[in-house]
Protein backbone atom coordinates (compact mmCIF):
# COMPACT_ATOMS: atom_id res chain seq x y z
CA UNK A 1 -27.62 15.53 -53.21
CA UNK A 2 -26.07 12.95 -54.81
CA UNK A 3 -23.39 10.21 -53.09
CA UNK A 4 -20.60 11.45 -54.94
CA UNK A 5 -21.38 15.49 -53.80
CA UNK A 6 -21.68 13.85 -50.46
CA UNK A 7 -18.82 11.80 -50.69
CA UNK A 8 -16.68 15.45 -51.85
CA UNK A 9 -18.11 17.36 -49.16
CA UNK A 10 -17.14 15.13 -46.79
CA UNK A 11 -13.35 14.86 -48.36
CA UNK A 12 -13.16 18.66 -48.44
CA UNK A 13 -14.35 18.92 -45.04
CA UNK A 14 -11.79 16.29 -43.20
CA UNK A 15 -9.26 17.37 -45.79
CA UNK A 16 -9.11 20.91 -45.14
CA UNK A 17 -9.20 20.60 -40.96
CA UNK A 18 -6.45 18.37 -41.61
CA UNK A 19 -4.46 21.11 -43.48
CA UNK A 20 -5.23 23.42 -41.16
CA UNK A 21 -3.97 21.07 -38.39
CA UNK A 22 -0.91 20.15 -39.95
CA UNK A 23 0.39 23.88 -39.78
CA UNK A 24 -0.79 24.22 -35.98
CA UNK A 25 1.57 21.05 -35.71
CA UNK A 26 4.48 22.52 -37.96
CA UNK A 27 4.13 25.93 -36.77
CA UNK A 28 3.35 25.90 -33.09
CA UNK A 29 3.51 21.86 -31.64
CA UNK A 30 6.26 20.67 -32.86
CA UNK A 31 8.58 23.35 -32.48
CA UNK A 32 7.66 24.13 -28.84
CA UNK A 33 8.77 20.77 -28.07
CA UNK A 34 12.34 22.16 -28.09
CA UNK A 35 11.26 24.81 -25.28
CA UNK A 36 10.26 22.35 -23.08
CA UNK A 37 12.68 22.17 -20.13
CA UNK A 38 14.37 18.68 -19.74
CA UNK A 39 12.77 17.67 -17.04
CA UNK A 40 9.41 18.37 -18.25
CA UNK A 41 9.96 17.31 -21.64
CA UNK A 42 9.10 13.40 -22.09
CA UNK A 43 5.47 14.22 -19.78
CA UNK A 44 5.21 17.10 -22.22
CA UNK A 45 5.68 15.06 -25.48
CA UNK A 46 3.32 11.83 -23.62
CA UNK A 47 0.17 14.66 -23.21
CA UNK A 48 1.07 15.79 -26.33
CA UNK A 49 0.44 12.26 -27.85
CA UNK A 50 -2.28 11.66 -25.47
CA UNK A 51 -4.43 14.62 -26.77
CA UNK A 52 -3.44 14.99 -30.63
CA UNK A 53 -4.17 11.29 -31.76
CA UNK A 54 -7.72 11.65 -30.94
CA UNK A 55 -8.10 14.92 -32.59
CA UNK A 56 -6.18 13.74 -35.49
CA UNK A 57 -6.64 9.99 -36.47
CA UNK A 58 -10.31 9.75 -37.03
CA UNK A 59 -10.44 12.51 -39.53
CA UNK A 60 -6.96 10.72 -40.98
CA UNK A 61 -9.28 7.72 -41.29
CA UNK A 62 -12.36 8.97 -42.60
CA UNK A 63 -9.84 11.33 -45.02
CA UNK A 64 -8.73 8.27 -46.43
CA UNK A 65 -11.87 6.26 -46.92
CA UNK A 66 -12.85 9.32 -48.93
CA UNK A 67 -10.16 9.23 -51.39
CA UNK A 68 -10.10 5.58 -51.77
CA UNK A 69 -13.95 5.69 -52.70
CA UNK A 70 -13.56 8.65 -55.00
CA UNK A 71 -10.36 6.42 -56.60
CA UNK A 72 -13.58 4.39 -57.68
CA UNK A 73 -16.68 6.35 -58.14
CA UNK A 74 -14.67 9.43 -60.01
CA UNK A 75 -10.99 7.76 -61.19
CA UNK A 76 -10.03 10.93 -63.13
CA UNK A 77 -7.09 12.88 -62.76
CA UNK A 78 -7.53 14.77 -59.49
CA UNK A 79 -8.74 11.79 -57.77
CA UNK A 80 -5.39 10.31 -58.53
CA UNK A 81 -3.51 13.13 -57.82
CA UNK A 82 -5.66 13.43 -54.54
CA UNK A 83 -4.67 9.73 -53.01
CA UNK A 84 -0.86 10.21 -54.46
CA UNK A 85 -0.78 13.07 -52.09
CA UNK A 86 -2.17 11.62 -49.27
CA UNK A 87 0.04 8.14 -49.68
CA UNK A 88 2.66 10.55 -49.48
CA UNK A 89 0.92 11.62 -45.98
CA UNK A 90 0.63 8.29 -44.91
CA UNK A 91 4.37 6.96 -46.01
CA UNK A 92 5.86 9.91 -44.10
CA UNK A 93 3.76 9.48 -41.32
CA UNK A 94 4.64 6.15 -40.91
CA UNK A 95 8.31 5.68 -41.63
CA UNK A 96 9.49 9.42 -40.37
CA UNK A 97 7.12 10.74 -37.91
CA UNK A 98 5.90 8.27 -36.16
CA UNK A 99 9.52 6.26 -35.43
CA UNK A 100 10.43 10.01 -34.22
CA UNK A 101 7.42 9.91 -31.82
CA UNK A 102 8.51 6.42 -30.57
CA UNK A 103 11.76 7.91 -29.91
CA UNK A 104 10.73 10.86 -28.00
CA UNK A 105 8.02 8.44 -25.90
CA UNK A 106 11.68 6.53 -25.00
CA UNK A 107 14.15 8.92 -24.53
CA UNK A 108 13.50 12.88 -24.93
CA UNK A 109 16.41 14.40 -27.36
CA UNK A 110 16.29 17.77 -28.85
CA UNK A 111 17.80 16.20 -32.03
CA UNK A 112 14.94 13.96 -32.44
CA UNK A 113 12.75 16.87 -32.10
CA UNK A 114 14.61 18.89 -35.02
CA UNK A 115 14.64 15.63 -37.11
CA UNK A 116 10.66 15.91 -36.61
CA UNK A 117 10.14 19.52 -37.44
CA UNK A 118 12.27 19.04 -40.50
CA UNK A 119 10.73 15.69 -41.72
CA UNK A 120 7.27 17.34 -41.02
CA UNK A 121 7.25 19.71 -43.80
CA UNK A 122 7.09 16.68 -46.07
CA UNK A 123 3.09 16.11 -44.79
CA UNK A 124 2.91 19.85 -44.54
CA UNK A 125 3.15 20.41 -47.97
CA UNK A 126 1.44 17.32 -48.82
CA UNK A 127 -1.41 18.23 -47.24
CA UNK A 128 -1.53 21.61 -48.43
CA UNK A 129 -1.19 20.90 -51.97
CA UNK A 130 -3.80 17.87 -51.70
CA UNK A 131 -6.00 20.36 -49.84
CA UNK A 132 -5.90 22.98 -53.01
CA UNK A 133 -6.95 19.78 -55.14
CA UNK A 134 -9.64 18.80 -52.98
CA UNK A 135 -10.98 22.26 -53.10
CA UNK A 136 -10.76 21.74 -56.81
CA UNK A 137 -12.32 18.67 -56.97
CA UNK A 138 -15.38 20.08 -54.93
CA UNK A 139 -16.01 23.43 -56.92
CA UNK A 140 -15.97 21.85 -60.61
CA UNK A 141 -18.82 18.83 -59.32
């Protein structure tokens, strides 16, 4: 097998448990953070934190090593298109969602909590749409 079959597996592999975390988030997390009782509702959102990042930044991580190396070892058209998707991940993450976190780690508001649902579909999509190319990108090697 060579590196760069390695290098897709691996990509396809973080990429797609990503997607399919992204619409547990969307669909189930996220939104349940509105059914939270006040009282309840900043320990809920602190576990929440305290359990997902684990789960979710090392594949984020290793997600993005992948892309940047394929950038390099395959710089065609899907690579491209791959790491333009998942900058869009990344920019969202980092100027809508994770502000919105901060927020909710401060001072629990249901508004904040829509805000986050709403802005979320951005990396939803993203994700999904990066996760069809990856799948690509894997079947025509």
């Amino acid at each position: 097998m060579s590196a760069l079959s390695i290098l897709l597996t691996v990509q396809l592999i973080t990429t797609l448990f990503l997607v399919g975390l992204i619409w547990t988030i969307q669909v189930i997390s996220y939104p349940l953070f509105g059914a939270v009782p006040a009282e309840g509702a900043s320990h809920y959102h602190a576990e929440h934190m305290r359990r997902i990042t684990p789960l979710v930044m090392p594949p984020m991580l290793l997600e993005l090593a992948c892309a940047g190396l394929l950038l390099f070892l395959d710089p065609g058209i899907l690579s491209f298109l791959g790491a333009a998707l998942l900058l869009v991940v990344w920019v969202s993450t980092a100027l809508l969602q994770v502000p919105a976190h901060g927020k909710l780690s401060r001072d629990f508001d249901p508004i904040v909590v829509d805000h986050l649902v709403r802005s979320n579909w951005i990396r939803t999509i993203a994700w999904t749409v990066r996760g069809g190319v990856v799948v690509v990108m894997f079947l025509i090697r």
